[in-house]
PDB file of N, CA and C in Angstrom:
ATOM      1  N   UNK A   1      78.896 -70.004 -83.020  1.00  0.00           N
ATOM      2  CA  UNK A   1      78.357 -69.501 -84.248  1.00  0.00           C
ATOM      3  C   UNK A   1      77.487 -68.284 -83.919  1.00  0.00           C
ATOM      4  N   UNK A   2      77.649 -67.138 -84.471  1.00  0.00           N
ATOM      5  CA  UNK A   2      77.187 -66.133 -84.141  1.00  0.00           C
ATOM      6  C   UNK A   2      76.373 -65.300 -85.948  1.00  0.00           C
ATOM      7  N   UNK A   3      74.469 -65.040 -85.430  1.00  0.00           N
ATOM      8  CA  UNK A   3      74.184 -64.899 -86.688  1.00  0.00           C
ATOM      9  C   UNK A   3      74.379 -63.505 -87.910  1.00  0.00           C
ATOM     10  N   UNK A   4      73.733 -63.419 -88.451  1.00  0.00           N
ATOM     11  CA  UNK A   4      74.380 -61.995 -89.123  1.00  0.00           C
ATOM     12  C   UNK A   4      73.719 -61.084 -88.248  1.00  0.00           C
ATOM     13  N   UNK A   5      74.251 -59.786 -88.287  1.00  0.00           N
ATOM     14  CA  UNK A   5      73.742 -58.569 -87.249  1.00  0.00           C
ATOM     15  C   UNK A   5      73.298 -59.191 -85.830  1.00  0.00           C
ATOM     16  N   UNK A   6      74.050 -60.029 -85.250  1.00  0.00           N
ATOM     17  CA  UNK A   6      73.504 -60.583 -84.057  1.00  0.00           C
ATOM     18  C   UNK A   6      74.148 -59.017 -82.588  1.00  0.00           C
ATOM     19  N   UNK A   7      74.907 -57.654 -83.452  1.00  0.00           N
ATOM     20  CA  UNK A   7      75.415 -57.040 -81.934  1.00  0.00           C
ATOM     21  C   UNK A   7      74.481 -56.078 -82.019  1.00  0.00           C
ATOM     22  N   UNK A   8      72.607 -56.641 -82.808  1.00  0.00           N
ATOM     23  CA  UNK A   8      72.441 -55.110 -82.746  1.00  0.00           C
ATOM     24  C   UNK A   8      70.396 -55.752 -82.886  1.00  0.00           C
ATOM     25  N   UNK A   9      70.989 -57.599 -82.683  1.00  0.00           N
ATOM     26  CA  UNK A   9      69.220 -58.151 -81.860  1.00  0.00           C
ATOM     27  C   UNK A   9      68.603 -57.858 -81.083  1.00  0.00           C
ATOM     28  N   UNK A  10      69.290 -57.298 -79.731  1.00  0.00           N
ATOM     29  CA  UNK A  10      68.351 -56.493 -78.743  1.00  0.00           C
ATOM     30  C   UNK A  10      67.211 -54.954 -79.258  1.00  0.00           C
ATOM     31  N   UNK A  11      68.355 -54.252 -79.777  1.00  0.00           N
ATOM     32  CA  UNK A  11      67.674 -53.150 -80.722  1.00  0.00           C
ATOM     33  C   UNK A  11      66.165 -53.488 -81.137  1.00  0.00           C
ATOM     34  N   UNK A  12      66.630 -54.471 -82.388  1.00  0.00           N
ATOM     35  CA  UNK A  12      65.544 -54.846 -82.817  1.00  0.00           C
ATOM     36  C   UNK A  12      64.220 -54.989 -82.264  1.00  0.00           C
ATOM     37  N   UNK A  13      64.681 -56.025 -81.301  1.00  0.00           N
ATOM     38  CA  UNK A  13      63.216 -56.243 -80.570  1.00  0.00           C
ATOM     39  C   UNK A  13      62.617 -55.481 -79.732  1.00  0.00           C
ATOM     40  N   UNK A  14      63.279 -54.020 -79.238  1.00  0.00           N
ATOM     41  CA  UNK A  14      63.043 -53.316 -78.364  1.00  0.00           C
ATOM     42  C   UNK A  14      62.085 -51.998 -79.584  1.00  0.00           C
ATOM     43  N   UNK A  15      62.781 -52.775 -80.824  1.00  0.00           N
ATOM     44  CA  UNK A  15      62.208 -51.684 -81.825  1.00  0.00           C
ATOM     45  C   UNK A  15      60.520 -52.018 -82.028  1.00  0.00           C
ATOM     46  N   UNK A  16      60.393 -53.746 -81.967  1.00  0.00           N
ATOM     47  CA  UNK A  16      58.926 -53.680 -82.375  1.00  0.00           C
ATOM     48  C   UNK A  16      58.223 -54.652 -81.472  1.00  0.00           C
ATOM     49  N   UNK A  17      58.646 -54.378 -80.079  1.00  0.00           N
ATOM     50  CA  UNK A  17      57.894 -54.514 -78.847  1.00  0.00           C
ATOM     51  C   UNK A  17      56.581 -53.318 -78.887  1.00  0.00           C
ATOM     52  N   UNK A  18      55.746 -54.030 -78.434  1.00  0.00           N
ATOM     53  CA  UNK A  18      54.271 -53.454 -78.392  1.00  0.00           C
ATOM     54  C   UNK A  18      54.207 -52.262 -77.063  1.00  0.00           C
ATOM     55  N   UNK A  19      53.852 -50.995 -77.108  1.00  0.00           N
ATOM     56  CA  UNK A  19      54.107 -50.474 -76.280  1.00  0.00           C
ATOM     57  C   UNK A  19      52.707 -50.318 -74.903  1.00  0.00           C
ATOM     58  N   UNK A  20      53.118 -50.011 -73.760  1.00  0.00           N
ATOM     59  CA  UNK A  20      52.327 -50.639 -72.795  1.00  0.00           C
ATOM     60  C   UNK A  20      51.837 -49.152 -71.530  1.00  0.00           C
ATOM     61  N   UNK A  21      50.549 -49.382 -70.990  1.00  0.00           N
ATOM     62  CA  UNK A  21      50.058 -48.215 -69.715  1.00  0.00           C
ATOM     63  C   UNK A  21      49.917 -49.251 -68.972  1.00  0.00           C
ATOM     64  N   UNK A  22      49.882 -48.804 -67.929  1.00  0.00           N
ATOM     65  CA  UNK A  22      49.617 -49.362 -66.605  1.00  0.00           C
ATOM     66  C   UNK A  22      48.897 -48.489 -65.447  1.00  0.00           C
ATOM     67  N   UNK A  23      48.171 -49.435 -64.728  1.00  0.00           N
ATOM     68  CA  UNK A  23      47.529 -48.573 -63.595  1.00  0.00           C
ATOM     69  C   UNK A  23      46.873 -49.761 -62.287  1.00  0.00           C
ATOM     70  N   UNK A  24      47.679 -48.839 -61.156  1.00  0.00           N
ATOM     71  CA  UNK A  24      47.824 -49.862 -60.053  1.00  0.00           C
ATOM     72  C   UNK A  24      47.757 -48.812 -59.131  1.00  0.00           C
ATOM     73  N   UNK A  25      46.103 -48.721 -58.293  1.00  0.00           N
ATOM     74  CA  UNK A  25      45.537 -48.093 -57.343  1.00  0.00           C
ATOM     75  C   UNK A  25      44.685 -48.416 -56.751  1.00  0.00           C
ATOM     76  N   UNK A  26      44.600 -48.039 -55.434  1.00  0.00           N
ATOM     77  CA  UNK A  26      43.239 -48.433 -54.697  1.00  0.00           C
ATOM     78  C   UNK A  26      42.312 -47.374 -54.800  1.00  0.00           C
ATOM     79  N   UNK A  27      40.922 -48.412 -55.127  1.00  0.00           N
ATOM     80  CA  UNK A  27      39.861 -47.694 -55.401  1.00  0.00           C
ATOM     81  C   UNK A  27      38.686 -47.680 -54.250  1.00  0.00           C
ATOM     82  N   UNK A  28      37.946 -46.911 -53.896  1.00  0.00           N
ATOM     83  CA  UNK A  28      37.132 -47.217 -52.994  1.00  0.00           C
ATOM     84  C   UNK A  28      36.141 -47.642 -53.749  1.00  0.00           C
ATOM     85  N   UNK A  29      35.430 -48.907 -53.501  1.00  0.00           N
ATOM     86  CA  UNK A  29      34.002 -49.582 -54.274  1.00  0.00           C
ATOM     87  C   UNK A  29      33.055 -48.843 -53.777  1.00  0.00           C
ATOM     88  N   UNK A  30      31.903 -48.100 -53.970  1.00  0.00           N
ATOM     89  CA  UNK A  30      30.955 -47.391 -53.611  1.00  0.00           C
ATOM     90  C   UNK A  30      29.855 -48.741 -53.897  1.00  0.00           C
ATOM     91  N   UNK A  31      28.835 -48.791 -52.802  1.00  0.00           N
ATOM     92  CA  UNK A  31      27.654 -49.764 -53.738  1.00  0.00           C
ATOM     93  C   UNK A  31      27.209 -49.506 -55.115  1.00  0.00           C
ATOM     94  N   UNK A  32      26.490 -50.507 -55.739  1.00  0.00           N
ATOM     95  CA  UNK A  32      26.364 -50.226 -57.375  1.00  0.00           C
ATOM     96  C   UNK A  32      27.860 -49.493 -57.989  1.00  0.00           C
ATOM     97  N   UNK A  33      28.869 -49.491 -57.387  1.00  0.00           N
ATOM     98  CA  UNK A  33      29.851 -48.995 -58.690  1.00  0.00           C
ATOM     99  C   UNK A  33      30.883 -50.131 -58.691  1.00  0.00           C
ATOM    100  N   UNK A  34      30.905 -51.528 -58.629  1.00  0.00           N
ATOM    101  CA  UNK A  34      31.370 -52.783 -58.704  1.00  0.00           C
ATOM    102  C   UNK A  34      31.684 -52.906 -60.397  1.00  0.00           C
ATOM    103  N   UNK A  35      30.718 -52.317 -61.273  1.00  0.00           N
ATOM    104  CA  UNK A  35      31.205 -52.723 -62.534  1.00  0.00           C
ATOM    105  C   UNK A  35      31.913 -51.343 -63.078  1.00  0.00           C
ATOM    106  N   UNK A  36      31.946 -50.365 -62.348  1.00  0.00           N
ATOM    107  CA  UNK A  36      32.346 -49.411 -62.916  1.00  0.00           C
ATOM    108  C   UNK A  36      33.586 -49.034 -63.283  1.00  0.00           C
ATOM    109  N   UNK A  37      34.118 -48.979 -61.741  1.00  0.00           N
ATOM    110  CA  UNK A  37      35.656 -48.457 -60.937  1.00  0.00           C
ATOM    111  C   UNK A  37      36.483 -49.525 -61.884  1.00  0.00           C
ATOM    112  N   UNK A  38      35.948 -50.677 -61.591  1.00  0.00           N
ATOM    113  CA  UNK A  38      37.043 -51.705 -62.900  1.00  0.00           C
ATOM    114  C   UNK A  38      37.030 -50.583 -64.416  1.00  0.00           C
ATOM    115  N   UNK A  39      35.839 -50.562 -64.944  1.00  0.00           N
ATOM    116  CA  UNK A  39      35.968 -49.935 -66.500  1.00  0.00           C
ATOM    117  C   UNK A  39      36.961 -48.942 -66.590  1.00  0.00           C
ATOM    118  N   UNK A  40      36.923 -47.657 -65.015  1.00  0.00           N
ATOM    119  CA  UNK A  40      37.151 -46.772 -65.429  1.00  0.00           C
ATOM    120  C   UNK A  40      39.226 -46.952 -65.266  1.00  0.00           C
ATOM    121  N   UNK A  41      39.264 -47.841 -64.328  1.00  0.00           N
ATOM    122  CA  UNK A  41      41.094 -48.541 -64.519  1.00  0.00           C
ATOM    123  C   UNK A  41      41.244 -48.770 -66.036  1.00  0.00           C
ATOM    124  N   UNK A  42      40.201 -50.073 -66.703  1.00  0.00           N
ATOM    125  CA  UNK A  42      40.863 -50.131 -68.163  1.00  0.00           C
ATOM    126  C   UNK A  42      41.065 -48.836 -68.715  1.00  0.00           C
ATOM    127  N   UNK A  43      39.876 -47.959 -68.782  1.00  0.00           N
ATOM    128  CA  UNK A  43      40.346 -46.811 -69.996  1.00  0.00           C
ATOM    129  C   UNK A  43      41.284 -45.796 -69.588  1.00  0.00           C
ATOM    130  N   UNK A  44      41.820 -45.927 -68.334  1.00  0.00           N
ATOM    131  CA  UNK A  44      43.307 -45.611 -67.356  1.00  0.00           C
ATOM    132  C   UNK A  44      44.349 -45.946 -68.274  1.00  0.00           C
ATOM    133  N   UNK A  45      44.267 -47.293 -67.830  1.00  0.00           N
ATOM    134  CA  UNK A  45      45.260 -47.844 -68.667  1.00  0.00           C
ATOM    135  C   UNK A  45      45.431 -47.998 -70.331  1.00  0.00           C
ATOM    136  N   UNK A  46      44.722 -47.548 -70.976  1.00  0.00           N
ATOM    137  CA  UNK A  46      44.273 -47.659 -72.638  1.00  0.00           C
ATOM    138  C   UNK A  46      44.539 -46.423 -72.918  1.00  0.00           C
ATOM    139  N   UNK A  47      44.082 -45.101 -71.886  1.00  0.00           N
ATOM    140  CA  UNK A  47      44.947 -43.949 -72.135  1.00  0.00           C
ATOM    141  C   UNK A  47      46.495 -43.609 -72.113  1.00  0.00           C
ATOM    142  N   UNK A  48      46.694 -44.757 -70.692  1.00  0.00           N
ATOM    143  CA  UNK A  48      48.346 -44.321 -70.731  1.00  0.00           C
ATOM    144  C   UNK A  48      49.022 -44.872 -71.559  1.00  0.00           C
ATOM    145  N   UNK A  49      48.386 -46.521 -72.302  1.00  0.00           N
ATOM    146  CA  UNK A  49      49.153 -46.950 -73.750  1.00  0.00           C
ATOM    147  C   UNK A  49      49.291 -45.923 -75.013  1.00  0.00           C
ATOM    148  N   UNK A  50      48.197 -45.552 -75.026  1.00  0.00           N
ATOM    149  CA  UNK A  50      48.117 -44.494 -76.248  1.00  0.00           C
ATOM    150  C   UNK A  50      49.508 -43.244 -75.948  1.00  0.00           C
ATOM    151  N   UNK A  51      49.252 -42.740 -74.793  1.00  0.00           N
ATOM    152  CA  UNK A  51      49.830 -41.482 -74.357  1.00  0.00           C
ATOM    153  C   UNK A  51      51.675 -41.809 -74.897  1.00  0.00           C
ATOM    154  N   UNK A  52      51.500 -43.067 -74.413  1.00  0.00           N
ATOM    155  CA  UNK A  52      53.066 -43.841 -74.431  1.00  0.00           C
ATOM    156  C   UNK A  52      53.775 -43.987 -75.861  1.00  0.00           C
ATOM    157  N   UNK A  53      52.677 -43.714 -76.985  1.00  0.00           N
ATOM    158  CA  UNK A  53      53.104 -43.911 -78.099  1.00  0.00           C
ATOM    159  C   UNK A  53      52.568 -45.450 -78.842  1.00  0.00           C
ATOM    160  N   UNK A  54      50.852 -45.533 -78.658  1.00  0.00           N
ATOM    161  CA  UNK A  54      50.777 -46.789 -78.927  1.00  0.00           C
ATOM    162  C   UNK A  54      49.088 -46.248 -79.811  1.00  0.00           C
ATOM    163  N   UNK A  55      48.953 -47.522 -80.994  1.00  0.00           N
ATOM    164  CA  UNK A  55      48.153 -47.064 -81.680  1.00  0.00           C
ATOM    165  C   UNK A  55      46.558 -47.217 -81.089  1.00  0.00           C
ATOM    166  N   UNK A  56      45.694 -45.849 -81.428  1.00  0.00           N
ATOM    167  CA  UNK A  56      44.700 -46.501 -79.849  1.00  0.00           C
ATOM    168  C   UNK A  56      43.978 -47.448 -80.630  1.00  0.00           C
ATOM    169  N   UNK A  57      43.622 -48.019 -82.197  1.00  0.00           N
ATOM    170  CA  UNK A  57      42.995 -49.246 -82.214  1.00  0.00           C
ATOM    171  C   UNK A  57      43.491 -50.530 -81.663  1.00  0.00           C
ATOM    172  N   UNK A  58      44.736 -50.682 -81.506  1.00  0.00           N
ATOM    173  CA  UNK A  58      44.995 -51.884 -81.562  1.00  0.00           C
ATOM    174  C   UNK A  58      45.614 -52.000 -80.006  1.00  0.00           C
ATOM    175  N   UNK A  59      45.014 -50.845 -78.830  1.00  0.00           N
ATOM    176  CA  UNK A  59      45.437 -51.392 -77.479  1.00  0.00           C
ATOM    177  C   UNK A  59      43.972 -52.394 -76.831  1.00  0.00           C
ATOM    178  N   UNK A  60      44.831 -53.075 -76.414  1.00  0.00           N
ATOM    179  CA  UNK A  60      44.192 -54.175 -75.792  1.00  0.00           C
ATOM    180  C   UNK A  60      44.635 -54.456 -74.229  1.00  0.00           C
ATOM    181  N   UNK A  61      43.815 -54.752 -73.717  1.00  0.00           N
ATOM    182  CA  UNK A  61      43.677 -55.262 -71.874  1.00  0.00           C
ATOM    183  C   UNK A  61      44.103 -56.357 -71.651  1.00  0.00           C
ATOM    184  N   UNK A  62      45.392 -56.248 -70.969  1.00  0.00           N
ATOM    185  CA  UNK A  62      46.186 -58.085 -70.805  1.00  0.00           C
ATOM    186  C   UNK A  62      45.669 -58.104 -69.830  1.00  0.00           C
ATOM    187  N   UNK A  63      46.167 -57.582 -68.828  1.00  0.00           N
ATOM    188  CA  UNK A  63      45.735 -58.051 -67.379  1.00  0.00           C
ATOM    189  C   UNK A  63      44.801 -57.197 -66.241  1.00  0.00           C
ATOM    190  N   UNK A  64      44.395 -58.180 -65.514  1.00  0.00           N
ATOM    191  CA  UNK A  64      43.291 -56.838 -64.548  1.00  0.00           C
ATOM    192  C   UNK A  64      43.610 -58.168 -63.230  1.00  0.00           C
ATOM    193  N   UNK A  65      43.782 -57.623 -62.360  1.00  0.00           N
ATOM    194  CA  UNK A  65      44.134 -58.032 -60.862  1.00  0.00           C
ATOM    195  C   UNK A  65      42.929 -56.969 -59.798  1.00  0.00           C
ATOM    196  N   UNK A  66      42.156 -57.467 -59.256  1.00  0.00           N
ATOM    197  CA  UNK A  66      41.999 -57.201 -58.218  1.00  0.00           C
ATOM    198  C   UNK A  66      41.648 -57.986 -56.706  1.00  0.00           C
ATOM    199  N   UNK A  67      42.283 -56.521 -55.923  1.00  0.00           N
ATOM    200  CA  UNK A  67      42.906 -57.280 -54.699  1.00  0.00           C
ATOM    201  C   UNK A  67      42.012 -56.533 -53.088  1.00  0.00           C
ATOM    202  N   UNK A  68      40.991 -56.999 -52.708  1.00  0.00           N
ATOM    203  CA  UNK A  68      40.406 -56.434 -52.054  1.00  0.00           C
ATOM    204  C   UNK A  68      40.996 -56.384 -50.466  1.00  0.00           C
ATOM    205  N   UNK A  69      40.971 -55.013 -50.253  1.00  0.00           N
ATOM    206  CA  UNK A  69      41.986 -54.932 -48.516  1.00  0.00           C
ATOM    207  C   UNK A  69      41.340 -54.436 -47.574  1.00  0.00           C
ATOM    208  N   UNK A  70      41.211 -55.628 -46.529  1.00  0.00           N
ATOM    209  CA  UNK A  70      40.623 -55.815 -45.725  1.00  0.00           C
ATOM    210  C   UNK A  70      40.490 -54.472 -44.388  1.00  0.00           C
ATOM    211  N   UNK A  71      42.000 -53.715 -44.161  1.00  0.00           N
ATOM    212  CA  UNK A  71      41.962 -52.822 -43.281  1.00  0.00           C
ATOM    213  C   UNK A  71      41.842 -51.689 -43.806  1.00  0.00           C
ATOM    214  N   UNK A  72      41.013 -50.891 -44.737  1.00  0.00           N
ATOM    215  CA  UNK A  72      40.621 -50.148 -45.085  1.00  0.00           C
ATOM    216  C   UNK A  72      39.534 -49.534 -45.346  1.00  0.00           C
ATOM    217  N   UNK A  73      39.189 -48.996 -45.024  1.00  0.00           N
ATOM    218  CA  UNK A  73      37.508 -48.497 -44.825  1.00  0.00           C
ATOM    219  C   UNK A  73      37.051 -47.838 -46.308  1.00  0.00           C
ATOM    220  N   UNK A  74      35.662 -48.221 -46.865  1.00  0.00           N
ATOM    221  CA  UNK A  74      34.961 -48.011 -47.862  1.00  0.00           C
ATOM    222  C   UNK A  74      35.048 -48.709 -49.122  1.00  0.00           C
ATOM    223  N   UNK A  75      35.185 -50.385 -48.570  1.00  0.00           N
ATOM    224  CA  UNK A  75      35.482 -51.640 -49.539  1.00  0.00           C
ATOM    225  C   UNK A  75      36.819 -51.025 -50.654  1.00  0.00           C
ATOM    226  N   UNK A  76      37.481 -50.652 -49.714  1.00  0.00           N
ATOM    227  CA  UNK A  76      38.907 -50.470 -50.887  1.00  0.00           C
ATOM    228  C   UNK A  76      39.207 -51.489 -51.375  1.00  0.00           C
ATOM    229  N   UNK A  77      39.491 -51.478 -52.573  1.00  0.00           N
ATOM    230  CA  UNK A  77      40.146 -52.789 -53.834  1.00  0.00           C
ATOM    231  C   UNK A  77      41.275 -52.176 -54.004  1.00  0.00           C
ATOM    232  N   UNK A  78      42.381 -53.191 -54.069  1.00  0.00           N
ATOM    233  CA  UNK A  78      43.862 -52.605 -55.243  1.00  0.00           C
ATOM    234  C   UNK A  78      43.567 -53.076 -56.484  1.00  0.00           C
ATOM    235  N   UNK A  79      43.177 -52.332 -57.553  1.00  0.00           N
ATOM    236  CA  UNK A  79      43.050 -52.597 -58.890  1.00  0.00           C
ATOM    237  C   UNK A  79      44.633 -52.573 -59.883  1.00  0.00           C
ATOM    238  N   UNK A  80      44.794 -53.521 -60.084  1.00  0.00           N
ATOM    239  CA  UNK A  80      45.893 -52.821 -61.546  1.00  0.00           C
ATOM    240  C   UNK A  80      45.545 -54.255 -62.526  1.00  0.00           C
ATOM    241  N   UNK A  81      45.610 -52.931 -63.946  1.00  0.00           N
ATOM    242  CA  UNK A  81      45.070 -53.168 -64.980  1.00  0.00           C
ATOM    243  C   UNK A  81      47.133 -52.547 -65.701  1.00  0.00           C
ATOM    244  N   UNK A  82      46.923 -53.666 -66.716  1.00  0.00           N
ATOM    245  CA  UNK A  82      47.991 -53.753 -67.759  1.00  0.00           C
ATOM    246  C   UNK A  82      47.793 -53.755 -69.166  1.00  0.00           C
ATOM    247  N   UNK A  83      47.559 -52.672 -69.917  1.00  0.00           N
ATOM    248  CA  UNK A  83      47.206 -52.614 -71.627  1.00  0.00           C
ATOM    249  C   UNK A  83      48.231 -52.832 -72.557  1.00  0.00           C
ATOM    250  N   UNK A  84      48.286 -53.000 -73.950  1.00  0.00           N
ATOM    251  CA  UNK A  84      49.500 -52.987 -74.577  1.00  0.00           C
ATOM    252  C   UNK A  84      48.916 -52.787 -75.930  1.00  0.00           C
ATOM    253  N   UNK A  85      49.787 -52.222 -76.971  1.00  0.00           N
ATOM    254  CA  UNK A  85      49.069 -52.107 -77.774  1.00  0.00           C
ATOM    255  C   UNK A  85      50.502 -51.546 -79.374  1.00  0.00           C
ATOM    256  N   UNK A  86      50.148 -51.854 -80.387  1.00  0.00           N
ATOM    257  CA  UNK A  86      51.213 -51.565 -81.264  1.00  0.00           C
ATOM    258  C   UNK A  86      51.966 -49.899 -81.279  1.00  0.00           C
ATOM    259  N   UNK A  87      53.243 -49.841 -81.980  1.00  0.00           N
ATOM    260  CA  UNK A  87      53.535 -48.424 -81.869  1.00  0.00           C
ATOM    261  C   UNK A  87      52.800 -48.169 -83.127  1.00  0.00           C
ATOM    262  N   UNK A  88      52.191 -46.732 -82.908  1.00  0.00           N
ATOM    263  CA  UNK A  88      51.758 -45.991 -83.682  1.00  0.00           C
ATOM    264  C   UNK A  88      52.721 -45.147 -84.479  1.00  0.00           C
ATOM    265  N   UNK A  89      52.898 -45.680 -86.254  1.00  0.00           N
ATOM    266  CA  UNK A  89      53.310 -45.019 -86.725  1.00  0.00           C
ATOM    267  C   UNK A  89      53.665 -43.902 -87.409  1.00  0.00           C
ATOM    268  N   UNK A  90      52.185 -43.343 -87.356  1.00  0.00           N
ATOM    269  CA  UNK A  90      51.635 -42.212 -88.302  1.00  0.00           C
ATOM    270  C   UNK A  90      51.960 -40.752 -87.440  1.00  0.00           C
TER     271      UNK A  90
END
């Protein structure tokens, strides 16, 4: 059983999938900038949602990973941060 317009469901959902930035880099932690270097990944990533075609009220911060690496000099972290946010229609 196959439903009505079922050769053209992928479309669809690709039509009102939320569109998404990403940002995945190592940062060097400086002392006192522990709360920072994170902030400044989200609004990384909140820019590249927007940039992507996404509305900037409604991007939001799914994910934030960080990954601190040990053989690297000046407390390097791998940060990645994942935003998503509706398409902007206007």
């Amino acid at each position: 059983m196959r439903p009505d317009h079922y050769s053209v469901a992928n479309a669809i959902g690709a039509a009102i999938a939320q569109i998404g930035g990403e940002v995945d880099r190592i940062f060097a932690m400086a002392p006192g900038s522990r709360d920072e270097v994170p902030a400044t990944a989200k609004q990384e990533a909140v820019d590249r949602a927007v940039a992507a075609g996404a509305a900037p009220g409604s991007v939001q911060v799914m994910d934030i990973e960080e990954v601190p690496i040990a053989y690297l000099p000046g407390n390097a972290t791998r940060i990645r941060v994942r935003a998503v946010g509706d398409l902007d229609l206007t």
